[in-house]
Protein backbone atom coordinates (compact mmCIF):
# COMPACT_ATOMS: atom_id res chain seq x y z
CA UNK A 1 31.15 101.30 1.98
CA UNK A 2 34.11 99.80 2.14
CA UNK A 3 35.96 102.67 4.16
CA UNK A 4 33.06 101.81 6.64
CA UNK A 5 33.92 98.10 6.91
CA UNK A 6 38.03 98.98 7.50
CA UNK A 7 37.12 101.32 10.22
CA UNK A 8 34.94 98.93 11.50
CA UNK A 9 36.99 95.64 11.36
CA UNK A 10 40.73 96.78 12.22
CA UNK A 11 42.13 93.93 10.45
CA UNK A 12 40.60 94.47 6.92
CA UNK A 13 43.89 95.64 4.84
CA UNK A 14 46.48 94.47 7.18
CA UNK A 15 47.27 91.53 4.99
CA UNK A 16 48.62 94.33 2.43
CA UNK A 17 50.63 96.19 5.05
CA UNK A 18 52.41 92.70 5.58
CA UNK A 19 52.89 92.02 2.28
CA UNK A 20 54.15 95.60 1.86
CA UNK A 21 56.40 95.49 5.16
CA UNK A 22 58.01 92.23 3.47
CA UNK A 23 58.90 93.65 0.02
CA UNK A 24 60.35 96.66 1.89
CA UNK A 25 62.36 94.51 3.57
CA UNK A 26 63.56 92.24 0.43
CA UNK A 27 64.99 95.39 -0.75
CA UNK A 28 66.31 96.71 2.18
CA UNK A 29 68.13 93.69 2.46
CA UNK A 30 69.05 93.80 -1.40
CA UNK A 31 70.79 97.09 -0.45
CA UNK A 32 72.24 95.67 2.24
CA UNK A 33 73.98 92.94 0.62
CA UNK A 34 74.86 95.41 -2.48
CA UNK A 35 76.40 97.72 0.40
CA UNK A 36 78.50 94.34 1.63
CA UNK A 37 79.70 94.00 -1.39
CA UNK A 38 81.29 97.54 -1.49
CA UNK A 39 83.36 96.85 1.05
CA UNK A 40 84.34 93.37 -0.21
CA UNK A 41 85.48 94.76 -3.58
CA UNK A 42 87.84 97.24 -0.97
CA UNK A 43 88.80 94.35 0.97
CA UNK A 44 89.78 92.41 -2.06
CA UNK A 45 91.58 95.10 -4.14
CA UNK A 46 93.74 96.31 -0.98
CA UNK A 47 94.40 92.38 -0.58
CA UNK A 48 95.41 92.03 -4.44
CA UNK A 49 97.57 94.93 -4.20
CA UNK A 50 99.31 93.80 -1.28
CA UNK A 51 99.91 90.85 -2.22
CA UNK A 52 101.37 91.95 -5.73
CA UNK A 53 103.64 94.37 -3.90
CA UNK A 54 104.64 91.63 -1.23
CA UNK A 55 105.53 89.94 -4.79
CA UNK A 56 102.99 86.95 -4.23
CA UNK A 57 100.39 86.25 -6.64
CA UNK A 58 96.92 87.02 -5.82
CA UNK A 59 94.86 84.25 -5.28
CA UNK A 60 92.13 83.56 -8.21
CA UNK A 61 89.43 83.36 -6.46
CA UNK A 62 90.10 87.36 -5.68
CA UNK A 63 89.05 88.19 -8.92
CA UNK A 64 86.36 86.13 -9.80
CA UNK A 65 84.39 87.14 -6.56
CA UNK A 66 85.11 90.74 -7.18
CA UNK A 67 84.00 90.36 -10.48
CA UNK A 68 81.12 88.68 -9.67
CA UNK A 69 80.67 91.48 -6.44
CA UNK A 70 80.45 93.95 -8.68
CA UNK A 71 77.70 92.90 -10.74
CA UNK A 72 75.28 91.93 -7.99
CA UNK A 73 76.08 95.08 -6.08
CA UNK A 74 74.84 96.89 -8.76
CA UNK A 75 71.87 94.39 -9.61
CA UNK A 76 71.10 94.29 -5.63
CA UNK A 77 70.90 98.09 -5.22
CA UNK A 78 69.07 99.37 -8.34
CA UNK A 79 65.51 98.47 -6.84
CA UNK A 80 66.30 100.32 -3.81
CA UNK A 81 68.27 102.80 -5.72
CA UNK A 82 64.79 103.99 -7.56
CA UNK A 83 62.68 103.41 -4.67
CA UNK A 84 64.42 106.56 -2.75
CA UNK A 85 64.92 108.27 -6.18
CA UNK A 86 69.06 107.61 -5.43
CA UNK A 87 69.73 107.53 -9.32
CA UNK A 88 71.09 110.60 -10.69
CA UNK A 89 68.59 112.94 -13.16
CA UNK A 90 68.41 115.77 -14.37
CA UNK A 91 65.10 117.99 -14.11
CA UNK A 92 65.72 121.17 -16.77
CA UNK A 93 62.92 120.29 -18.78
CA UNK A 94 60.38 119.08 -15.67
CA UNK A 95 61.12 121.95 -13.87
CA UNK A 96 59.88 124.26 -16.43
CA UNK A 97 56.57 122.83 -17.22
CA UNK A 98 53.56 123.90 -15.16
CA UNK A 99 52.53 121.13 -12.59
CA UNK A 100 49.80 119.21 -14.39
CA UNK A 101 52.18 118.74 -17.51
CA UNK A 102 54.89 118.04 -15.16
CA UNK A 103 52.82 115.31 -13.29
CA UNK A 104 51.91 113.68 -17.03
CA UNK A 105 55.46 113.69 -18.51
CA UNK A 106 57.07 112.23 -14.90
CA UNK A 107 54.53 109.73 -14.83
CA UNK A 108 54.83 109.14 -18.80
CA UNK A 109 58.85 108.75 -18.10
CA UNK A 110 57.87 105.83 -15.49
CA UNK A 111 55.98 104.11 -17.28
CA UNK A 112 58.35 103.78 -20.13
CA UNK A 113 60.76 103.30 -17.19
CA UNK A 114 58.39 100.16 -16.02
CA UNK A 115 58.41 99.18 -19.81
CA UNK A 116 61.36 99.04 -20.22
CA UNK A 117 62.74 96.93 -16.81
CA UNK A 118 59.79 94.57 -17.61
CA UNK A 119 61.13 93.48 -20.88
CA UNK A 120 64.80 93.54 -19.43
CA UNK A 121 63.78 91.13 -16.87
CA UNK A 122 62.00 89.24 -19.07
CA UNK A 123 64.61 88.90 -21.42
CA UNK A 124 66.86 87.89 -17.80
CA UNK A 125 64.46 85.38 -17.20
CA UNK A 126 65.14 83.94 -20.49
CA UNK A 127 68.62 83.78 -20.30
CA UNK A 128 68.59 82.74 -16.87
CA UNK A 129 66.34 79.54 -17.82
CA UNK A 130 68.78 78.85 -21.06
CA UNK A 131 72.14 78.78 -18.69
CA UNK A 132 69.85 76.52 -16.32
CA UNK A 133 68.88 74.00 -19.37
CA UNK A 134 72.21 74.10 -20.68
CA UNK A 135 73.62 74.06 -18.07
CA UNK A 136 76.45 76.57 -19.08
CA UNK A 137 79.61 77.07 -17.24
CA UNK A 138 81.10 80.41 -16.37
CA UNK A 139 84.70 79.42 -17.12
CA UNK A 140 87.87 81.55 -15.29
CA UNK A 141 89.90 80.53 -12.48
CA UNK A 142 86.74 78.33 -11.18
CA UNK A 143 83.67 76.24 -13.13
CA UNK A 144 80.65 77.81 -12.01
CA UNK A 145 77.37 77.31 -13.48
CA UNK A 146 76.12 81.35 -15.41
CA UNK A 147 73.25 80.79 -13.88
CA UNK A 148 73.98 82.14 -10.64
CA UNK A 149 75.25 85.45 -12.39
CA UNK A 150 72.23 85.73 -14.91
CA UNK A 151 69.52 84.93 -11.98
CA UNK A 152 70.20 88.45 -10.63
CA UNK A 153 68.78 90.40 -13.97
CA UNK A 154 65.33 88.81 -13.94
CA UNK A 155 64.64 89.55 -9.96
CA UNK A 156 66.61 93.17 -10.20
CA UNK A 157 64.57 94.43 -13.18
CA UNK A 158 61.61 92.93 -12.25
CA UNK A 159 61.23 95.21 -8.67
CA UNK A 160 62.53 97.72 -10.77
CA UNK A 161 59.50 98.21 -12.78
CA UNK A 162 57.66 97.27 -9.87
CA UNK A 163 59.35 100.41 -8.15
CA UNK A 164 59.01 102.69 -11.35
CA UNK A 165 55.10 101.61 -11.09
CA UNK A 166 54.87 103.50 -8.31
CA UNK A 167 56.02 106.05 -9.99
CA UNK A 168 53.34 105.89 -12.57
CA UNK A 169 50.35 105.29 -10.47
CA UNK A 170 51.16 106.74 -6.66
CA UNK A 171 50.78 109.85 -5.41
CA UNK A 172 54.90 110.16 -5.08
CA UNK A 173 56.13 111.43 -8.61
CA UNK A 174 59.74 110.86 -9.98
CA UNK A 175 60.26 114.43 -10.55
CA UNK A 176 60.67 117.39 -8.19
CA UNK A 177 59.80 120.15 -10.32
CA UNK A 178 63.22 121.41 -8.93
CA UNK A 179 65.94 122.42 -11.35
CA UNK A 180 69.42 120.83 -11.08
CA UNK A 181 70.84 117.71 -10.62
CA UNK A 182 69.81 115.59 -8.37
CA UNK A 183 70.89 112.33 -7.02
């Protein structure tokens, strides 16, 4: 019945391809910014190193933001990371097991993949809303508030386990079946 309705009213479901087109481009553009801050980290350490040798002293503000780069480029990329299976595994074990035992143990490694992120950004959250309340300072060569730095873990792991859920109840698995490493 209602296969008969989308065929016969175009627009039935389009509200999900939307809402899909949207969240693949949040984490497009999560990647995109993790993939800026590659090069900024180059940029910065060839400045540093430059400057040391010119026998000036980097500026502070070098380090912080690479330190800071490097933690939202890896918080930035992860969703995307799982989404085109871009982390590195290993499939010995899945690639031995006959299909329908392959298909349960890849979809039982998702979910505990999904259980795990969710309680990670939960935990994120937590902190996040504790350096908000207290407000609590990040102290180096510059005050800044922790928040900024503890907001990432809440929204990375959270489309993280939203990614690994697809995983766990799409069609796509998270294993091949092919042995080797892949990445």
């Amino acid at each position: 019945m209602a296969e008969w309705r989308r065929a016969r009213d175009p627009r039935r479901g389009q509200g999900m391809d939307v809402i899909g087109k949207g969240y693949r481009a949040v984490l497009y553009a999560m990647a995109g910014i993790a993939g800026a801050m590659l090069v900024w980290l180059m940029v910065s350490v060839v400045t540093s190193v430059v400057m040391r040798n010119a026998g000036l002293q980097p500026f502070a503000w070098l380090f912080t933001s690479s330190e800071y780069a490097i933690l939202y480029m890896t918080m930035l990329g992860a969703p995307w990371l799982v989404r085109e299976k871009g982390h590195v595994h290993i499939e010995l074990v899945t690639a031995a097991l006959p299909p329908p035992a392959r298909r349960l143990v890849s979809r039982s490694v998702a979910a505990l993949c999904v259980a795990v992120c969710a309680v990670l950004a939960w935990k994120g959250g937590e902190l996040f809303l504790t350096n908000l309340a207290r407000n609590d300072l990040d102290v180096r060569a510059y005050y800044f508030p922790k928040w900024i730095l503890t907001i990432a873990f809440p929204i990375s792991f959270g489309l993280m386990a939203v990614e690994f859920s697809r995983f766990v109840f799409g069609t796509d698995l998270l294993h091949s079946g092919e042995a080797g490493i892949h990445e």
